[in-house]
Protein backbone atom coordinates (compact mmCIF):
# COMPACT_ATOMS: atom_id res chain seq x y z
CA UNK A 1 -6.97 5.77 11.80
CA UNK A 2 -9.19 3.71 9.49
CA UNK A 3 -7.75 3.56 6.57
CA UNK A 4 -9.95 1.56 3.52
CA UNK A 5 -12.89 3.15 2.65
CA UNK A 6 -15.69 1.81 0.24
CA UNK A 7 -18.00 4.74 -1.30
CA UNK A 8 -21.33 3.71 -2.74
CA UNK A 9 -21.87 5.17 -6.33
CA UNK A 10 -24.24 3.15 -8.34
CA UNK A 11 -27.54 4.38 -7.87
CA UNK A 12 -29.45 5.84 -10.45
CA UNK A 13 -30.56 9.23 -8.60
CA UNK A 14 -34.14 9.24 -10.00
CA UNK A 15 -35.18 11.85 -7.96
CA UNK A 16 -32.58 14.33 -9.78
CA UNK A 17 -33.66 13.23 -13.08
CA UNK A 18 -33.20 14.91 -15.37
CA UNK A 19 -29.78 15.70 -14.67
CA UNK A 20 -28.95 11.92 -13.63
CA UNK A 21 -30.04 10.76 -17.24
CA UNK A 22 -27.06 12.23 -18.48
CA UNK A 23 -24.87 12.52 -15.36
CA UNK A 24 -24.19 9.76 -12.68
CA UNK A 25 -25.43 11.64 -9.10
CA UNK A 26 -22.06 11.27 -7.55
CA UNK A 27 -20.28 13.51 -10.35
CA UNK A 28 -22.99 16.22 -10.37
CA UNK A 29 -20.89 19.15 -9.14
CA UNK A 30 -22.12 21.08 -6.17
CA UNK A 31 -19.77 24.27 -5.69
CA UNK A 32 -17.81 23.50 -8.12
CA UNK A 33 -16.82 20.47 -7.25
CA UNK A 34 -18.47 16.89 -7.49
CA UNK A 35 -19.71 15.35 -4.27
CA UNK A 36 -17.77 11.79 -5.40
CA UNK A 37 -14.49 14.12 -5.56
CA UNK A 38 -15.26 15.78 -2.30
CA UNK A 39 -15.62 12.69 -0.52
CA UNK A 40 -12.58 11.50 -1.80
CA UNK A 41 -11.09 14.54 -0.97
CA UNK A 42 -11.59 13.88 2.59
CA UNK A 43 -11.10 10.15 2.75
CA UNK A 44 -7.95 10.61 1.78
CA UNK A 45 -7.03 13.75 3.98
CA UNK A 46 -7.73 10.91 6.86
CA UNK A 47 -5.49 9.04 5.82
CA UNK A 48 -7.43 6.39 3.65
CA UNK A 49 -5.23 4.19 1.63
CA UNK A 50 -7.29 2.21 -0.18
CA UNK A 51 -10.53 3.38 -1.57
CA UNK A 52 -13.66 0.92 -3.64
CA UNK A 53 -16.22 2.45 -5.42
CA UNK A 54 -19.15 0.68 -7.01
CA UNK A 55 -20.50 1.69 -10.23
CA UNK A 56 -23.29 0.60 -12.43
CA UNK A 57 -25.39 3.78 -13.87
CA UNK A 58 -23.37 5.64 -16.37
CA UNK A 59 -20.64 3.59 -14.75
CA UNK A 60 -18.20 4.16 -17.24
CA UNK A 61 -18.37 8.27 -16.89
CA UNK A 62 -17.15 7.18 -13.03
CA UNK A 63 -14.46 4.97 -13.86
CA UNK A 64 -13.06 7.08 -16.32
CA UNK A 65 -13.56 10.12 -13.74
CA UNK A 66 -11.62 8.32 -10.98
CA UNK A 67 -8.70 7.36 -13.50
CA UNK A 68 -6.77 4.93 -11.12
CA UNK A 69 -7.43 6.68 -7.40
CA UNK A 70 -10.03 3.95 -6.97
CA UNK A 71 -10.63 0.63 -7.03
CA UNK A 72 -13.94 0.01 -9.06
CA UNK A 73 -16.13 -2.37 -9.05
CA UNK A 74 -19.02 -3.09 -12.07
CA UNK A 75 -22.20 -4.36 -10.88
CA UNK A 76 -24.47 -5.85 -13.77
CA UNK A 77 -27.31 -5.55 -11.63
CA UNK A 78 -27.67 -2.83 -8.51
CA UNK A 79 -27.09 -5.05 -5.57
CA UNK A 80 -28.06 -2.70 -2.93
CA UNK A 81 -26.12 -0.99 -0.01
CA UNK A 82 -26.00 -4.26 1.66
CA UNK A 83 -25.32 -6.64 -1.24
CA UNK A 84 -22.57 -4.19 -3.03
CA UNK A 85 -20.38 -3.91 0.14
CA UNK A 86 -20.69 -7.49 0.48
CA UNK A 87 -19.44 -8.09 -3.33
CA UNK A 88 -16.90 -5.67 -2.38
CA UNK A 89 -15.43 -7.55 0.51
CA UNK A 90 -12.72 -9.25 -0.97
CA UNK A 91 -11.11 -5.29 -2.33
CA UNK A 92 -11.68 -3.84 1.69
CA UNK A 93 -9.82 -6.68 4.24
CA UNK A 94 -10.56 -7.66 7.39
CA UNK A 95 -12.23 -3.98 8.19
CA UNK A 96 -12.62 -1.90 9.62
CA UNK A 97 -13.97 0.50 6.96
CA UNK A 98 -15.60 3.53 6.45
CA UNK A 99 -18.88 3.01 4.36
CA UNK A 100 -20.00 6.38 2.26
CA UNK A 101 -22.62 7.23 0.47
CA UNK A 102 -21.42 8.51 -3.20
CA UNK A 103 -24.02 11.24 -2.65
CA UNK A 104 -22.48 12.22 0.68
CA UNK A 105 -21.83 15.98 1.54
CA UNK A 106 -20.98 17.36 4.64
CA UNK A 107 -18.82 20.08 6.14
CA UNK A 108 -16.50 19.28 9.47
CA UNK A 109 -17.21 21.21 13.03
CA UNK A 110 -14.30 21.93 15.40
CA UNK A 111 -12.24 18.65 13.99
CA UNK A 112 -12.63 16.56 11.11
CA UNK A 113 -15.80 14.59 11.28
CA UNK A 114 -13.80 11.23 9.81
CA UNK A 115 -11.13 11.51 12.65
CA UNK A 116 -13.99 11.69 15.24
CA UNK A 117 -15.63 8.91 13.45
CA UNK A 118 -12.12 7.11 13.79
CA UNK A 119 -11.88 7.61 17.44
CA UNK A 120 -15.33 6.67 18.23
CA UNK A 121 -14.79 3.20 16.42
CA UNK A 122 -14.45 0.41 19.24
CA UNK A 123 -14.80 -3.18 18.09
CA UNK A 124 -15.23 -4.38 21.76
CA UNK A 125 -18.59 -3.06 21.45
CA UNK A 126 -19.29 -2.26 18.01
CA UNK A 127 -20.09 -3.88 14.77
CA UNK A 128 -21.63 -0.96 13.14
CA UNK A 129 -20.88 3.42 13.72
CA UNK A 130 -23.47 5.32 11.90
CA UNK A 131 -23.19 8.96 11.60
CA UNK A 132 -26.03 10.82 12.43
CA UNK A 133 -26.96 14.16 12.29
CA UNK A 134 -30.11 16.13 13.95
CA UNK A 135 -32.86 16.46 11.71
CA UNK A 136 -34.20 19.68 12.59
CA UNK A 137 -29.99 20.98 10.99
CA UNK A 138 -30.54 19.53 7.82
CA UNK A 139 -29.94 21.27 5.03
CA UNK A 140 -32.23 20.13 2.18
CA UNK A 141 -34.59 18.53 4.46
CA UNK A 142 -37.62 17.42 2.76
CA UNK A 143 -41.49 17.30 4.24
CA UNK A 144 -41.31 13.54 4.06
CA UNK A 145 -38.11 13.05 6.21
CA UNK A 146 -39.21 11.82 9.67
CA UNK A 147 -35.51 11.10 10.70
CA UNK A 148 -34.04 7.54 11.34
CA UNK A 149 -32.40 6.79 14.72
CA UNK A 150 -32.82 7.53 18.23
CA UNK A 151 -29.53 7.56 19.96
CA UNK A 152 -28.85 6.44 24.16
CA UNK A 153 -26.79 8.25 26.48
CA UNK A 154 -24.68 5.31 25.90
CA UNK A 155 -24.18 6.18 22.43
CA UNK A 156 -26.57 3.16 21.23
CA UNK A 157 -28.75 3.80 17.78
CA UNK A 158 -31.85 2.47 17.88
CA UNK A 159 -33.87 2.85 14.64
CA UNK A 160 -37.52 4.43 15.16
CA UNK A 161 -39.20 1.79 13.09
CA UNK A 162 -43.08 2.53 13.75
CA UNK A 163 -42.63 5.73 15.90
CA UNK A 164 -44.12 8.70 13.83
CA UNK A 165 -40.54 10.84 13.95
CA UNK A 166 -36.92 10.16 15.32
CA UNK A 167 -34.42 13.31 16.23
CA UNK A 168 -31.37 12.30 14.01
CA UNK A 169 -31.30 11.03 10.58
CA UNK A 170 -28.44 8.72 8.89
CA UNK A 171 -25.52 11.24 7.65
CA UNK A 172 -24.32 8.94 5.06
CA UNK A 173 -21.35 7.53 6.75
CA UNK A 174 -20.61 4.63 8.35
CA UNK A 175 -17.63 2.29 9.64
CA UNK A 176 -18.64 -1.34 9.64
CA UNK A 177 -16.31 -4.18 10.52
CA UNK A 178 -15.99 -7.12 8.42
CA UNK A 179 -17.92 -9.62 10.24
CA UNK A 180 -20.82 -7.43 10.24
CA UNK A 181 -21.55 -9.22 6.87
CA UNK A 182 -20.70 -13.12 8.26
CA UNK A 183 -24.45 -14.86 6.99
CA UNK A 184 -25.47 -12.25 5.10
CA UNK A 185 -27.66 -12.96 2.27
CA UNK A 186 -26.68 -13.57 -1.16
CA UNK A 187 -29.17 -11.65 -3.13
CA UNK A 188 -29.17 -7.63 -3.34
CA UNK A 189 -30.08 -5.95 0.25
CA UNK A 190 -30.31 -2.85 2.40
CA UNK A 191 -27.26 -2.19 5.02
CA UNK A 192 -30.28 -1.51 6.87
CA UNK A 193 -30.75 -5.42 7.82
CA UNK A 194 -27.30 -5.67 8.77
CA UNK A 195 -27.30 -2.63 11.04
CA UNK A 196 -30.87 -3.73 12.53
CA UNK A 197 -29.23 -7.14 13.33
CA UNK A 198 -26.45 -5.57 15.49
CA UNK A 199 -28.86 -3.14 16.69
CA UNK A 200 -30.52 -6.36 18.43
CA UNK A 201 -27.51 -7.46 19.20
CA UNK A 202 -25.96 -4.03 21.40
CA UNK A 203 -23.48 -3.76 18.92
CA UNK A 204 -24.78 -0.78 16.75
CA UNK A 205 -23.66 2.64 17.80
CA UNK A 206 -24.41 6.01 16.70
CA UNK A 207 -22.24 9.64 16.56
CA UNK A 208 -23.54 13.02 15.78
CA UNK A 209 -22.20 15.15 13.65
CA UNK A 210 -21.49 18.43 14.75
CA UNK A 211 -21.10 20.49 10.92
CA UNK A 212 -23.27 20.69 8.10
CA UNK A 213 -25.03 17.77 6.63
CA UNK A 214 -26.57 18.36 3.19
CA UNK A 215 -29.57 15.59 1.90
CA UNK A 216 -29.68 16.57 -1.77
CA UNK A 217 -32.38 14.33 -3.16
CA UNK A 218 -33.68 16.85 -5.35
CA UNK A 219 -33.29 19.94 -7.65
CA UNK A 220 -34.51 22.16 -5.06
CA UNK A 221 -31.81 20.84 -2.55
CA UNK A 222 -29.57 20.51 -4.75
CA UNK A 223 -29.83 24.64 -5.15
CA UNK A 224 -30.04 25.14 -1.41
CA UNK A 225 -26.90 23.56 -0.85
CA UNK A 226 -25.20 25.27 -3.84
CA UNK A 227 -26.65 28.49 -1.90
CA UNK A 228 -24.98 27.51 1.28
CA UNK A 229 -21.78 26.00 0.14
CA UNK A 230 -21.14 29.56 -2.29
């Protein structure tokens, strides 16, 4: 059982506008209930203890939202995936931790998809898990997505970088272990360089998820997934 958990909440969700100009993405509901509540929801049916979230757009609507089942932390400036776990560090230990997007919606398969994610976890081998899920499933997949990661029979991610298409894109979870962020950079960045770095290094691994995965980067998916989740 993993049980600290940091979810990401401080974009701005421009791509929602207008409903983001008035309401931070992570509280816009989505079957009647906000994705930032769902994902707590579930965190804490794992067995999460201990739960960050980072705020900076309409950050106050959040932190008034979460009233105490969070720890949260202001950002002045949007320090990126990379950078805002990083700032966190001191709130989540020695790791490891689950690392979720405040946008993040997903339904379990057979068993819950945190307790697989759990299970998977081996630091022997592993600085980074990334859920993935295939492409082709996606629910509110867009034109542009090409996917992310290709994954080895040895459960190994490797990103696609220039290849025109991968099979599985990133599902918005993640556990990362602490030293994952050991010479990190100081200014804002992308998880992205982190995870690329232990990709080089053997160390990144990859699990698919075997539910529903929802990408709701826009109106339009936003209303498929209300269609599916209803």
């Amino acid at each position: 059982m993993i049980e600290t958990a940091m979810i990401l909440a401080a974009g701005r969700g421009e791509r929602l506008r207008p409903l983001t100009d008035t309401v931070p993405k992570p509280l816009i509901p989505v079957g009647g209930r906000s994705m930032l509540d769902r994902a707590i929801d579930r965190l804490t049916a794992h067995g999460v203890r201990k739960i960050v979230v980072n705020v900076h757009h309409l950050g106050e609507q959040i932190a008034s939202h979460l009233a105490g089942r969070a720890a949260v932390v202001h950002e002045e400036r949007l320090l990126e995936t990379g950078g805002s776990v990083k700032n966190a560090l001191p709130l989540l230990g020695n790791g490891p931790f689950f690392v979720v997007n405040g946008d993040g919606l997903w339904r379990d398969g057979p068993l819950p998809m945190l307790d697989r994610m759990a299970s998977a976890w081996d630091p022997r081998h592993m600085d980074a898990l990334l859920l993935l899920h295939p492409l082709a499933r996606t629910i509110g997949r867009e034109p542009m997505d090409r996917g992310d990661y290709f994954l080895d029979a040895d459960g190994r991610a490797r990103h696609r970088r220039a290849a025109d298409g991968a099979p599985y894109l990133f599902a918005s979870v993640s556990v990362c272990a602490a030293g994952l962020f050991r010479d990190s950079p100081d200014e804002p960045f992308s998880l992205l360089k982190l995870w690329t770095r232990a990709e080089g290094a053997g160390r990144l691994r990859g699990l698919v998820h075997d539910g529903q995965w929802f990408h709701i980067g826009t109106p339009q998916a936003l209303a498929e997934a209300e269609k599916a989740l209803a």
